[in-house]
PDB file of N, CA and C in Angstrom:
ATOM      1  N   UNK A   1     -25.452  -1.522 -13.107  1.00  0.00           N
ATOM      2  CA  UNK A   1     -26.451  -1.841 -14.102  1.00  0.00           C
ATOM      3  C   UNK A   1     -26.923  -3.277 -13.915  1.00  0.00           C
ATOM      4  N   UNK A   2     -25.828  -4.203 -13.173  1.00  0.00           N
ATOM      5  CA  UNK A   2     -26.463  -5.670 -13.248  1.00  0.00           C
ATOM      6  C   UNK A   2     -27.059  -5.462 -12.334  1.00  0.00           C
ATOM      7  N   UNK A   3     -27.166  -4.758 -10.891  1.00  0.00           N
ATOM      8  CA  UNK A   3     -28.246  -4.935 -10.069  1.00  0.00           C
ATOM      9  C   UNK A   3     -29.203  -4.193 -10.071  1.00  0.00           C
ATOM     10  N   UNK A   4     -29.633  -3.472 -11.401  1.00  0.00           N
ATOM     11  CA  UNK A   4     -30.966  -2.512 -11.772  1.00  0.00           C
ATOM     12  C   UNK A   4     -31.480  -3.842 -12.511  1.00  0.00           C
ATOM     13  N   UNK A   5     -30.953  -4.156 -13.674  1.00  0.00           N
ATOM     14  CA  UNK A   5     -31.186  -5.286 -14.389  1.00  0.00           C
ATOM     15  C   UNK A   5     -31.916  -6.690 -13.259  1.00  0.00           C
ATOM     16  N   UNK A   6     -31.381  -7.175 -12.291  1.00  0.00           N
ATOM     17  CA  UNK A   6     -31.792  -8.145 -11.145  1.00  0.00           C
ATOM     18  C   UNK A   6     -32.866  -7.427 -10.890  1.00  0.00           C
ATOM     19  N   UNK A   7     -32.757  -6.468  -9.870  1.00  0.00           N
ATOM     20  CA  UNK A   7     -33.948  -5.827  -9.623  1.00  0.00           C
ATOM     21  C   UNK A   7     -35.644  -5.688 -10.475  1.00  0.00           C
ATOM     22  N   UNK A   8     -35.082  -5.360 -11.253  1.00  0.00           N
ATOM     23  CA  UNK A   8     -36.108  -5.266 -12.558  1.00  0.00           C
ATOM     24  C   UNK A   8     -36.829  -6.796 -12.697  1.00  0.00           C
ATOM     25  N   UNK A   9     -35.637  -7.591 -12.844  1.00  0.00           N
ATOM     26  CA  UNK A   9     -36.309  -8.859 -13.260  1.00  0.00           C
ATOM     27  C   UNK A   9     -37.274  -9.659 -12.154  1.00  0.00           C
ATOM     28  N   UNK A  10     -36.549  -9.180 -10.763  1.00  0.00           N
ATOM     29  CA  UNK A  10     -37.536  -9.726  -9.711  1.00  0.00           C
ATOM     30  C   UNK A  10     -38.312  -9.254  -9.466  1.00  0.00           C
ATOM     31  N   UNK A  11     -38.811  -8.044  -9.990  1.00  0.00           N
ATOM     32  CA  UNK A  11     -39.981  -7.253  -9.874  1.00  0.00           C
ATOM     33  C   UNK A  11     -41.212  -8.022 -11.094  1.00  0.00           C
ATOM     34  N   UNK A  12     -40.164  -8.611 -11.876  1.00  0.00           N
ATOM     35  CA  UNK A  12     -41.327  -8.960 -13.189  1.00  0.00           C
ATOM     36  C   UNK A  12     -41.786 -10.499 -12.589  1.00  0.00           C
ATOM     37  N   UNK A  13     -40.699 -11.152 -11.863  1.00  0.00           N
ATOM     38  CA  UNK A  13     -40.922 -12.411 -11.635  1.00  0.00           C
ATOM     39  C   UNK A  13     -41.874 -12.336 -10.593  1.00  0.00           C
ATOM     40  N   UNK A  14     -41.941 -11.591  -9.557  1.00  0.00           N
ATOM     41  CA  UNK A  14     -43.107 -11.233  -8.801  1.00  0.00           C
ATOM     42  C   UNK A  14     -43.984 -10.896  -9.285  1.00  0.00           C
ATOM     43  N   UNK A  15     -44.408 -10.791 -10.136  1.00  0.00           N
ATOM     44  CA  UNK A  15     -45.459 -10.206 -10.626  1.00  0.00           C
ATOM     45  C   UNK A  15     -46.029 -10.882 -11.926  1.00  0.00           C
ATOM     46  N   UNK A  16     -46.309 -11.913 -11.926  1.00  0.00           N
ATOM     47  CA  UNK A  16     -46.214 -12.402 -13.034  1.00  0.00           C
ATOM     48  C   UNK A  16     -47.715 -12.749 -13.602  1.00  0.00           C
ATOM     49  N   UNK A  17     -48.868 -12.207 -12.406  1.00  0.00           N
ATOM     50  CA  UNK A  17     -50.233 -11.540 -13.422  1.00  0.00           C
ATOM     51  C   UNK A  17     -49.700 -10.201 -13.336  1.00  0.00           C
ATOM     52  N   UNK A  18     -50.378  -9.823 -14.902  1.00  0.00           N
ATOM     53  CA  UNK A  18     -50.302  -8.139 -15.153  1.00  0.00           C
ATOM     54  C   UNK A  18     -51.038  -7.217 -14.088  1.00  0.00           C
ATOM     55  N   UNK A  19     -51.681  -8.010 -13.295  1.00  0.00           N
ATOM     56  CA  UNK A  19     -52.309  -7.111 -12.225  1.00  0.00           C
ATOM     57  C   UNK A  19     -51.312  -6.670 -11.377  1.00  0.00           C
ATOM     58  N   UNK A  20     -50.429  -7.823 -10.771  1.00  0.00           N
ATOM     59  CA  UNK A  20     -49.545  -7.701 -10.219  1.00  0.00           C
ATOM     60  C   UNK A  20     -48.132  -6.911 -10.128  1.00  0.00           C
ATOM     61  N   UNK A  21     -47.502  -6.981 -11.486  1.00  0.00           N
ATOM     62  CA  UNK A  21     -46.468  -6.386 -12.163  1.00  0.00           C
ATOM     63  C   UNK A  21     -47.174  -5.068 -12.533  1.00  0.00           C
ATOM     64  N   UNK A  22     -47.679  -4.428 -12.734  1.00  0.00           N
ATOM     65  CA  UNK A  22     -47.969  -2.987 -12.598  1.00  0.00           C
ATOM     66  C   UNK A  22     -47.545  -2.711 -11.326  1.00  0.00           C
ATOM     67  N   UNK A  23     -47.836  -3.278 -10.133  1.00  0.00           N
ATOM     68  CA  UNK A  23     -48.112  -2.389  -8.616  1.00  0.00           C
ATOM     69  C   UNK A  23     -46.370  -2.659  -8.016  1.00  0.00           C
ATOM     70  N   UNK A  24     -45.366  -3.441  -8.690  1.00  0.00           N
ATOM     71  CA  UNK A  24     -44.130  -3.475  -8.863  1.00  0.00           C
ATOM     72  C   UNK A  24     -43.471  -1.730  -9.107  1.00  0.00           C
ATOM     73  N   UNK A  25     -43.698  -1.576 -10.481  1.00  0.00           N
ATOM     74  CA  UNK A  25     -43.290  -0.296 -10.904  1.00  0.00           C
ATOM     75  C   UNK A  25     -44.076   0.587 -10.681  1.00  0.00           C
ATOM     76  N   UNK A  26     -44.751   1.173  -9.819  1.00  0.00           N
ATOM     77  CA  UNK A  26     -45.656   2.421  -9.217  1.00  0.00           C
ATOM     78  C   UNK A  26     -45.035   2.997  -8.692  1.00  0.00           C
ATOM     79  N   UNK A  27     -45.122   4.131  -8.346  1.00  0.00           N
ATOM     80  CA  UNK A  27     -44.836   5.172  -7.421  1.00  0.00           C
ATOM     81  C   UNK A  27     -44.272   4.550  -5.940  1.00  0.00           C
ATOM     82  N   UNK A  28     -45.230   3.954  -5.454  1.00  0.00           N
ATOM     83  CA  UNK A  28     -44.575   3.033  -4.376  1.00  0.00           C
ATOM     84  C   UNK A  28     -44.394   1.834  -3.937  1.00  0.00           C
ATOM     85  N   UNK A  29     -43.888   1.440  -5.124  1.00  0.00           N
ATOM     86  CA  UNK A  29     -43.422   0.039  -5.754  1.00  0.00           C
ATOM     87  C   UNK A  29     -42.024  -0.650  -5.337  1.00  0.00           C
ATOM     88  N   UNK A  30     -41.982  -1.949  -5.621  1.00  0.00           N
ATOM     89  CA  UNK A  30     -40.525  -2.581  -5.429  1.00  0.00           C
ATOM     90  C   UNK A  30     -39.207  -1.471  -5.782  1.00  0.00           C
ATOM     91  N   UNK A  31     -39.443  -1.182  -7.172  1.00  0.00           N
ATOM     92  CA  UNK A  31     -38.696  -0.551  -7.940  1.00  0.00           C
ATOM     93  C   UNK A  31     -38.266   1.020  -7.428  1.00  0.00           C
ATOM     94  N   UNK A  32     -39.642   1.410  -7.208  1.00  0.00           N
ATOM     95  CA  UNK A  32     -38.971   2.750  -6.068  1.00  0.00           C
ATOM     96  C   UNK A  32     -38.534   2.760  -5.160  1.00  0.00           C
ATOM     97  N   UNK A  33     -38.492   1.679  -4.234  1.00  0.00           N
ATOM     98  CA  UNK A  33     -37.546   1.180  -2.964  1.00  0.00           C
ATOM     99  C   UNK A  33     -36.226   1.414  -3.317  1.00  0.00           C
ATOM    100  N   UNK A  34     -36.176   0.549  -4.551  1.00  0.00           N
ATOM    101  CA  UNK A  34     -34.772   0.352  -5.254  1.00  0.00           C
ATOM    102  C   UNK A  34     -33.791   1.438  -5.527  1.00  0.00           C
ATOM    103  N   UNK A  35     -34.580   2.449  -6.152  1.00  0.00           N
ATOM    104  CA  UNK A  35     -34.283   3.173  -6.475  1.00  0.00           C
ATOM    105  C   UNK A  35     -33.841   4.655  -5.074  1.00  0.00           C
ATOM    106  N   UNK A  36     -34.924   4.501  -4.159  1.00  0.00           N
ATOM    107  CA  UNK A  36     -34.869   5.032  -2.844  1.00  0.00           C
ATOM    108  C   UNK A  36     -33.742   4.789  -2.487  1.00  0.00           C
ATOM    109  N   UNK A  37     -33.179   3.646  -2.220  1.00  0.00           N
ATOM    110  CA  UNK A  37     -32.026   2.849  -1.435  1.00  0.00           C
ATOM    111  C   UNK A  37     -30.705   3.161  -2.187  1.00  0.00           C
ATOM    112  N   UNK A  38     -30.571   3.318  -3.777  1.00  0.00           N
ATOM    113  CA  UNK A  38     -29.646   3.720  -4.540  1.00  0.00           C
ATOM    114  C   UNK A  38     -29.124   5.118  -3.980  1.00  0.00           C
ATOM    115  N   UNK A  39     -29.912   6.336  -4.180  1.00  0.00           N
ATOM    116  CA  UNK A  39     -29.751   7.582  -4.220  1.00  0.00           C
ATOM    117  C   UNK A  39     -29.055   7.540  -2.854  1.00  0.00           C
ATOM    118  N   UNK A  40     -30.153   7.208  -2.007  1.00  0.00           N
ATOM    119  CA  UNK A  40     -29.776   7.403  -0.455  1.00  0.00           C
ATOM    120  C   UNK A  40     -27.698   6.952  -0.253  1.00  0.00           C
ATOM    121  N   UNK A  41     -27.287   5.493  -0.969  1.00  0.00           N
ATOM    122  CA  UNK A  41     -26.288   5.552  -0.743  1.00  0.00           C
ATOM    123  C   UNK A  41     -25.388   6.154  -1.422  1.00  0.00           C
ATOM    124  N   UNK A  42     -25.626   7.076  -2.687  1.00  0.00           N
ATOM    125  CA  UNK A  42     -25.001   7.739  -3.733  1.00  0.00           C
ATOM    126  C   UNK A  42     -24.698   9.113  -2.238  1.00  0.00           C
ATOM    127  N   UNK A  43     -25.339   9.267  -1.830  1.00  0.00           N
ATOM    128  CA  UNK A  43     -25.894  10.837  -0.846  1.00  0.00           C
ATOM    129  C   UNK A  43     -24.341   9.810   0.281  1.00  0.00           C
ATOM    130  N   UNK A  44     -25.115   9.218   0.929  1.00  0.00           N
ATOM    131  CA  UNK A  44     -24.083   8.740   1.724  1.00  0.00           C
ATOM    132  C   UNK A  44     -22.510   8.738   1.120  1.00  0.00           C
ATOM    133  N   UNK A  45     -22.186   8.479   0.503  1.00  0.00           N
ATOM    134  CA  UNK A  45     -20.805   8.193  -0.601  1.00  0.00           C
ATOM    135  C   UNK A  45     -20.349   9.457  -0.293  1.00  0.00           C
ATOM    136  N   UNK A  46     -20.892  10.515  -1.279  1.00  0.00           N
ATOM    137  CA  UNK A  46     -20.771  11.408  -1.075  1.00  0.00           C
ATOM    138  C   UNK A  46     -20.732  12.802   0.226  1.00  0.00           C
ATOM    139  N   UNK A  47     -21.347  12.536   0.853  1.00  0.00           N
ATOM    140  CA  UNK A  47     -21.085  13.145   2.180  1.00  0.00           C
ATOM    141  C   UNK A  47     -19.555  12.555   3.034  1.00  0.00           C
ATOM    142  N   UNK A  48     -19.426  10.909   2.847  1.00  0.00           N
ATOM    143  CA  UNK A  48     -18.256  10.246   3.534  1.00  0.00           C
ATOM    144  C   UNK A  48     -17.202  11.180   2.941  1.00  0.00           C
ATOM    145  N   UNK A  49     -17.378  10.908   1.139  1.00  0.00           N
ATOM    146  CA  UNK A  49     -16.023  11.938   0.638  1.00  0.00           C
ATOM    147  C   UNK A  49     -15.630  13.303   1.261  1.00  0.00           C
ATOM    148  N   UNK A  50     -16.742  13.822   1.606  1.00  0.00           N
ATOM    149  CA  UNK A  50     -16.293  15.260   1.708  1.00  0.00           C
ATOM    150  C   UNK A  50     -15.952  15.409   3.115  1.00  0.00           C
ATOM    151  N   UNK A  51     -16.713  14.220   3.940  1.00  0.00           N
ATOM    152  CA  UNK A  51     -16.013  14.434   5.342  1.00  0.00           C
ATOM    153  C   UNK A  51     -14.362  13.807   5.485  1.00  0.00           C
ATOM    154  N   UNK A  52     -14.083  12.956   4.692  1.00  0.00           N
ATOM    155  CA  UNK A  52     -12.998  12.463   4.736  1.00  0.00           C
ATOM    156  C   UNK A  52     -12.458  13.482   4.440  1.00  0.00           C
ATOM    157  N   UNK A  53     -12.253  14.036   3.002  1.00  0.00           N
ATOM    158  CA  UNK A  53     -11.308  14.900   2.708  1.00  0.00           C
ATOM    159  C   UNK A  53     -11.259  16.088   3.889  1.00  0.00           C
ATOM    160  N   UNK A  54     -12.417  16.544   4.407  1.00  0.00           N
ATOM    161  CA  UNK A  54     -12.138  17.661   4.878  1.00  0.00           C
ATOM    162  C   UNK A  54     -11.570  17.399   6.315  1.00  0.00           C
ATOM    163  N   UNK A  55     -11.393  16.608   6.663  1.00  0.00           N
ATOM    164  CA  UNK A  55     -11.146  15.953   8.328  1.00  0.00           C
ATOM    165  C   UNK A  55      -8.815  15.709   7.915  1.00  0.00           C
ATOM    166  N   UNK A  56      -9.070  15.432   6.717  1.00  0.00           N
ATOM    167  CA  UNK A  56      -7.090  15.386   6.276  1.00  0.00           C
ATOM    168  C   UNK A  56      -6.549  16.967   5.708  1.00  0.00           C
ATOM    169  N   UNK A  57      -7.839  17.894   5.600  1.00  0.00           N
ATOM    170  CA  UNK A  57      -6.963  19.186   5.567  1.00  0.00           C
ATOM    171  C   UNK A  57      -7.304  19.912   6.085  1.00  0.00           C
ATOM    172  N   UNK A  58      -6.392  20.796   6.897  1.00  0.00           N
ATOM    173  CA  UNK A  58      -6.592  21.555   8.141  1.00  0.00           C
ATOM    174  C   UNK A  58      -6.000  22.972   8.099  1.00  0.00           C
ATOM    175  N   UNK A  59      -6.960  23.178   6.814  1.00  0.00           N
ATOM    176  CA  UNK A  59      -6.507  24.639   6.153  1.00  0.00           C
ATOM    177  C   UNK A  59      -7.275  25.982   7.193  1.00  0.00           C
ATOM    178  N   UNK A  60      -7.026  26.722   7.192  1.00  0.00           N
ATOM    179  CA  UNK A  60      -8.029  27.999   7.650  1.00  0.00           C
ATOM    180  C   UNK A  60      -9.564  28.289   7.120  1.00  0.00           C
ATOM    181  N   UNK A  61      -9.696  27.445   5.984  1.00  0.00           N
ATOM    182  CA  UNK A  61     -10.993  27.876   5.424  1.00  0.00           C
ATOM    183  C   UNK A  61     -12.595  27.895   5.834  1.00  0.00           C
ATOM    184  N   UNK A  62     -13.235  29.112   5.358  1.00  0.00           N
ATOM    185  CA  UNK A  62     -14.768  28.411   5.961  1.00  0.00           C
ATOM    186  C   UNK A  62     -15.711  27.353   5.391  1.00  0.00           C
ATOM    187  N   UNK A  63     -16.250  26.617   6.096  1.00  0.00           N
ATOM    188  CA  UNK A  63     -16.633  25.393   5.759  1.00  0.00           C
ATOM    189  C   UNK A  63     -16.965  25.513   3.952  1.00  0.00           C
ATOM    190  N   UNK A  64     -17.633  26.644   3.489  1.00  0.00           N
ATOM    191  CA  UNK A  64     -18.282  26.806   2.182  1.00  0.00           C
ATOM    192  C   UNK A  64     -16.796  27.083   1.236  1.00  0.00           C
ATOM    193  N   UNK A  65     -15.913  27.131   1.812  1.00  0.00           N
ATOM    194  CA  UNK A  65     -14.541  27.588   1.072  1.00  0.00           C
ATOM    195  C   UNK A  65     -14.134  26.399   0.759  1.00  0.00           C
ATOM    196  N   UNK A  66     -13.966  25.442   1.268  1.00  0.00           N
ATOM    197  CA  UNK A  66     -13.224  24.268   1.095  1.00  0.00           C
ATOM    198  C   UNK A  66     -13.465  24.104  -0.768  1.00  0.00           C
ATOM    199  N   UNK A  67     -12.201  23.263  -1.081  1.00  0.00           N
ATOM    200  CA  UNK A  67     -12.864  22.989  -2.627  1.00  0.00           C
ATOM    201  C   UNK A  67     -13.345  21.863  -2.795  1.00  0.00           C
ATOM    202  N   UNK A  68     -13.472  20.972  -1.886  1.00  0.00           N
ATOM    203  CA  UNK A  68     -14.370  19.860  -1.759  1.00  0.00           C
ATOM    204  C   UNK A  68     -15.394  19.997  -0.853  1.00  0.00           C
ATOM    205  N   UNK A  69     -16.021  21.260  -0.991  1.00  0.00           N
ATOM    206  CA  UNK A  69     -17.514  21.562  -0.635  1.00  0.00           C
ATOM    207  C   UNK A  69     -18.255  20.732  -1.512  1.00  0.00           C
ATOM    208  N   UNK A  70     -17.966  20.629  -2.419  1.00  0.00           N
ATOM    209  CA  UNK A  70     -19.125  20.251  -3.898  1.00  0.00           C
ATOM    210  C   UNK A  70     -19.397  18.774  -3.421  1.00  0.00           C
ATOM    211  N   UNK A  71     -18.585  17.661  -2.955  1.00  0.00           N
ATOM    212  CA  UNK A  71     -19.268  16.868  -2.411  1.00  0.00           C
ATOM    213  C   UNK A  71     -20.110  17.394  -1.546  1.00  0.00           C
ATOM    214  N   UNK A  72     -20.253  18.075  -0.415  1.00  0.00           N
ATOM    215  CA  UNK A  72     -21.482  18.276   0.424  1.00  0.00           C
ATOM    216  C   UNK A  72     -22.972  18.371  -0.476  1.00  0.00           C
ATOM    217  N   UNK A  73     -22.845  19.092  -1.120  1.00  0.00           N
ATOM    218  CA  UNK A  73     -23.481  19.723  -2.474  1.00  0.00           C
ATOM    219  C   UNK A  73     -24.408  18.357  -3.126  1.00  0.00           C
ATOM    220  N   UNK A  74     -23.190  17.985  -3.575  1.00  0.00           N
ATOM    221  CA  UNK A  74     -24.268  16.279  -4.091  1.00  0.00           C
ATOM    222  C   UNK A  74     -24.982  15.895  -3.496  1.00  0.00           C
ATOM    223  N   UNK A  75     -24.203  15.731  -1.806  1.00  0.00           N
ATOM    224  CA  UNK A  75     -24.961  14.677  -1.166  1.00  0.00           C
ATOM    225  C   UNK A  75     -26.311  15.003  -0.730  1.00  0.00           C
ATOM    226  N   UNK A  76     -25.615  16.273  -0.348  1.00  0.00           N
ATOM    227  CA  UNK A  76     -27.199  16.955  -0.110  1.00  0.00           C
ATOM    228  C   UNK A  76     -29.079  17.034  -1.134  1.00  0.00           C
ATOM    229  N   UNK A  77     -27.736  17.118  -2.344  1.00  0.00           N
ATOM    230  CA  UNK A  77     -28.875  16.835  -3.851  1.00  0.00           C
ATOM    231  C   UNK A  77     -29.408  15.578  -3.356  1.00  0.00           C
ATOM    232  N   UNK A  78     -28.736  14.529  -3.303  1.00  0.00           N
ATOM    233  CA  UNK A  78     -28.820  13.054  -3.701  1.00  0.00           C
ATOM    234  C   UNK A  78     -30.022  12.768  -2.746  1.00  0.00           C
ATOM    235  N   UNK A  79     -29.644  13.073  -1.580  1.00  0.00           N
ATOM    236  CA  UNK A  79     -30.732  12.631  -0.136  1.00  0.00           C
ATOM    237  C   UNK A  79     -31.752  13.253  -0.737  1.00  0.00           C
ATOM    238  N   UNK A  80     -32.010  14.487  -1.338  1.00  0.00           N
ATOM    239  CA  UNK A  80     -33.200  15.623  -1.347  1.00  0.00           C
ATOM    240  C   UNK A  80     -33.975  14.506  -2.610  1.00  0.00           C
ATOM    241  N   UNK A  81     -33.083  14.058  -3.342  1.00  0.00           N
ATOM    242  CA  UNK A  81     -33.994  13.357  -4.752  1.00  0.00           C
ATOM    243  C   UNK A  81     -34.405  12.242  -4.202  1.00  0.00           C
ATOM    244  N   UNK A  82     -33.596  11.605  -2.795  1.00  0.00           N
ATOM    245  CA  UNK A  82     -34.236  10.135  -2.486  1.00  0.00           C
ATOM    246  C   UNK A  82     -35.545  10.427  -1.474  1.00  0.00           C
ATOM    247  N   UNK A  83     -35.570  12.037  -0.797  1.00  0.00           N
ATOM    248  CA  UNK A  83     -36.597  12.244  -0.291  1.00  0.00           C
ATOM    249  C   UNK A  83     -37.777  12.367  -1.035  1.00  0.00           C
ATOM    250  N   UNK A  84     -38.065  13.417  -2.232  1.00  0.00           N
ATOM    251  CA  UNK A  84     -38.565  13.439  -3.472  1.00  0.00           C
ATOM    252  C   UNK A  84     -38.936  11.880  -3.652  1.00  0.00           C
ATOM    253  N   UNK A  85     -38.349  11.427  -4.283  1.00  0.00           N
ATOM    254  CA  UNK A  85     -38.755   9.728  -4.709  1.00  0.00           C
ATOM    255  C   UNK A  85     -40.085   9.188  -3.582  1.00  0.00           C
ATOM    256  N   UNK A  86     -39.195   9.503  -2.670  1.00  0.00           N
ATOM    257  CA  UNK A  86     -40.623   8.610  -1.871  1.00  0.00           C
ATOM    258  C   UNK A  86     -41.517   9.356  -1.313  1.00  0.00           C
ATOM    259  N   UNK A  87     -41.778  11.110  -1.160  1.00  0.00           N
ATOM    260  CA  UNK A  87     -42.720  11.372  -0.713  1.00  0.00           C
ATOM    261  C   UNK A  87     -43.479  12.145  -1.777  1.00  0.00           C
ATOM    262  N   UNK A  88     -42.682  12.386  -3.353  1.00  0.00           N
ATOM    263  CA  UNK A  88     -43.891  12.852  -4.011  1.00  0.00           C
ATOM    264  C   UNK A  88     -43.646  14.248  -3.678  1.00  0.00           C
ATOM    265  N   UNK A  89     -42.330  14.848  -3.368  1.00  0.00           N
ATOM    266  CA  UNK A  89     -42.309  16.596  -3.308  1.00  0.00           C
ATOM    267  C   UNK A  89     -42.446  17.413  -4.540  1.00  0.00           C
ATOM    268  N   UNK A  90     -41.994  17.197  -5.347  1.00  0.00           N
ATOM    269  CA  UNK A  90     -42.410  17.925  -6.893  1.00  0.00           C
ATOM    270  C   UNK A  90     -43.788  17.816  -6.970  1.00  0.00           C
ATOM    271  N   UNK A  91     -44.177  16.617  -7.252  1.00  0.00           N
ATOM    272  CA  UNK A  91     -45.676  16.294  -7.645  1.00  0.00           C
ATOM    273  C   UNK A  91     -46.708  17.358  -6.959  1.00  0.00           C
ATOM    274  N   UNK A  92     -46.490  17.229  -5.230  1.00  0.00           N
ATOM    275  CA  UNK A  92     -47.210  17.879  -4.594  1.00  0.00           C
ATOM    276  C   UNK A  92     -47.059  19.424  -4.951  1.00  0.00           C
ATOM    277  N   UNK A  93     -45.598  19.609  -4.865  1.00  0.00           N
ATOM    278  CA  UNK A  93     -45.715  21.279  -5.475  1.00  0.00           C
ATOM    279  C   UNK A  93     -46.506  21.697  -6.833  1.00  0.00           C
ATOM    280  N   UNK A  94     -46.054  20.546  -7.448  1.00  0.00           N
ATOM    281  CA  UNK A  94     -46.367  20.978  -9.233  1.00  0.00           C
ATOM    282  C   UNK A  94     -48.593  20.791  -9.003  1.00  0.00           C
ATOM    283  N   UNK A  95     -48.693  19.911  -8.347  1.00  0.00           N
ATOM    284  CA  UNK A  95     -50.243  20.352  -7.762  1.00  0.00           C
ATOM    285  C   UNK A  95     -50.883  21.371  -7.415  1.00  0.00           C
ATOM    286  N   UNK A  96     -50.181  21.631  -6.092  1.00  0.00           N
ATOM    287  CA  UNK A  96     -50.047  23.073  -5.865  1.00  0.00           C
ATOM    288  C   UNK A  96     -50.198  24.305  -6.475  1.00  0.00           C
ATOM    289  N   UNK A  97     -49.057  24.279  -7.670  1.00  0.00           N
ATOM    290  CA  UNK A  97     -49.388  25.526  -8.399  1.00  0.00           C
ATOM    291  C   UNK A  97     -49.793  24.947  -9.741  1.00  0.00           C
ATOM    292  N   UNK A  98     -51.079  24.068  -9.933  1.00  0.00           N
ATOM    293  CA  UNK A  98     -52.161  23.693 -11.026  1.00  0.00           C
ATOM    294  C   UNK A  98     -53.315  24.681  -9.925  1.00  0.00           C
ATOM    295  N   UNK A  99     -53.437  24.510  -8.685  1.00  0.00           N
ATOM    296  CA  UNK A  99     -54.716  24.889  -7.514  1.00  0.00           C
ATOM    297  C   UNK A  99     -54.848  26.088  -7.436  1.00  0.00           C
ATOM    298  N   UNK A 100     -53.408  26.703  -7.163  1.00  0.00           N
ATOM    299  CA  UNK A 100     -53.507  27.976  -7.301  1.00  0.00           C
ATOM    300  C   UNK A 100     -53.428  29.317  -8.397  1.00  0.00           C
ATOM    301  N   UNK A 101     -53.057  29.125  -9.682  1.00  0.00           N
ATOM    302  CA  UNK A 101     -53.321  28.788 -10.920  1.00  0.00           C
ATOM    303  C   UNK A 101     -54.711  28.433 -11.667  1.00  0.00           C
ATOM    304  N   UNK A 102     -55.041  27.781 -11.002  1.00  0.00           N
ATOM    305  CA  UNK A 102     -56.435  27.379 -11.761  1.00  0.00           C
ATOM    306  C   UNK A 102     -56.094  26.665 -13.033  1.00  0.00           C
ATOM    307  N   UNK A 103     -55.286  26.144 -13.380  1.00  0.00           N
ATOM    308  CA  UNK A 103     -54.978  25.447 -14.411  1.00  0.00           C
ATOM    309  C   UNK A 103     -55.156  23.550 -14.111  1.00  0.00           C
TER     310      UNK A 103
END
């Protein structure tokens, strides 16, 4: 939280016409970097866990058996939301079906 808090604040201190400090918190802004770079190592964390654990037990199981699959699981989430973040995959879908829809 103190380095969301830092973050935040150097985004305001950069920005210190309102013209400026808007283009901070945008879509592809300081702040979404930040936030990019978070997830990405939450994803990383998580993938290390599950390779660690699974590399110290040398059970018979298939890879999806293990019970520390569920780290894979996260990490996989985590990367997919830091991909999302920066390219706008929801948005584009949720576009998508406004186009085709007609809504």
């Amino acid at each position: 939280m103190l380095f969301d808090a830092i973050a935040v604040s150097v985004a305001i201190f950069l920005g210190i016409r309102e013209e400026d400090l808007l283009e901070h918190f945008e879509e592809r802004g300081f702040i979404t970097s930040i936030s990019v770079a978070q997830l990405l190592a939450i994803s990383l964390l998580s993938l290390m866990a599950f390779w660690i654990l699974k590399n110290r037990k040398k059970d018979n199981y298939f890879f999806w058996q293990y019970p520390f699959f569920l780290w894979a699981i996260v990490g996989a989430g985590f990367f997919f939301l830091a991909m999302d973040e920066r390219s706008k995959i929801h948005e584009r879908i949720d576009y998508r079906i406004h186009d085709i829809l007609k809504i």
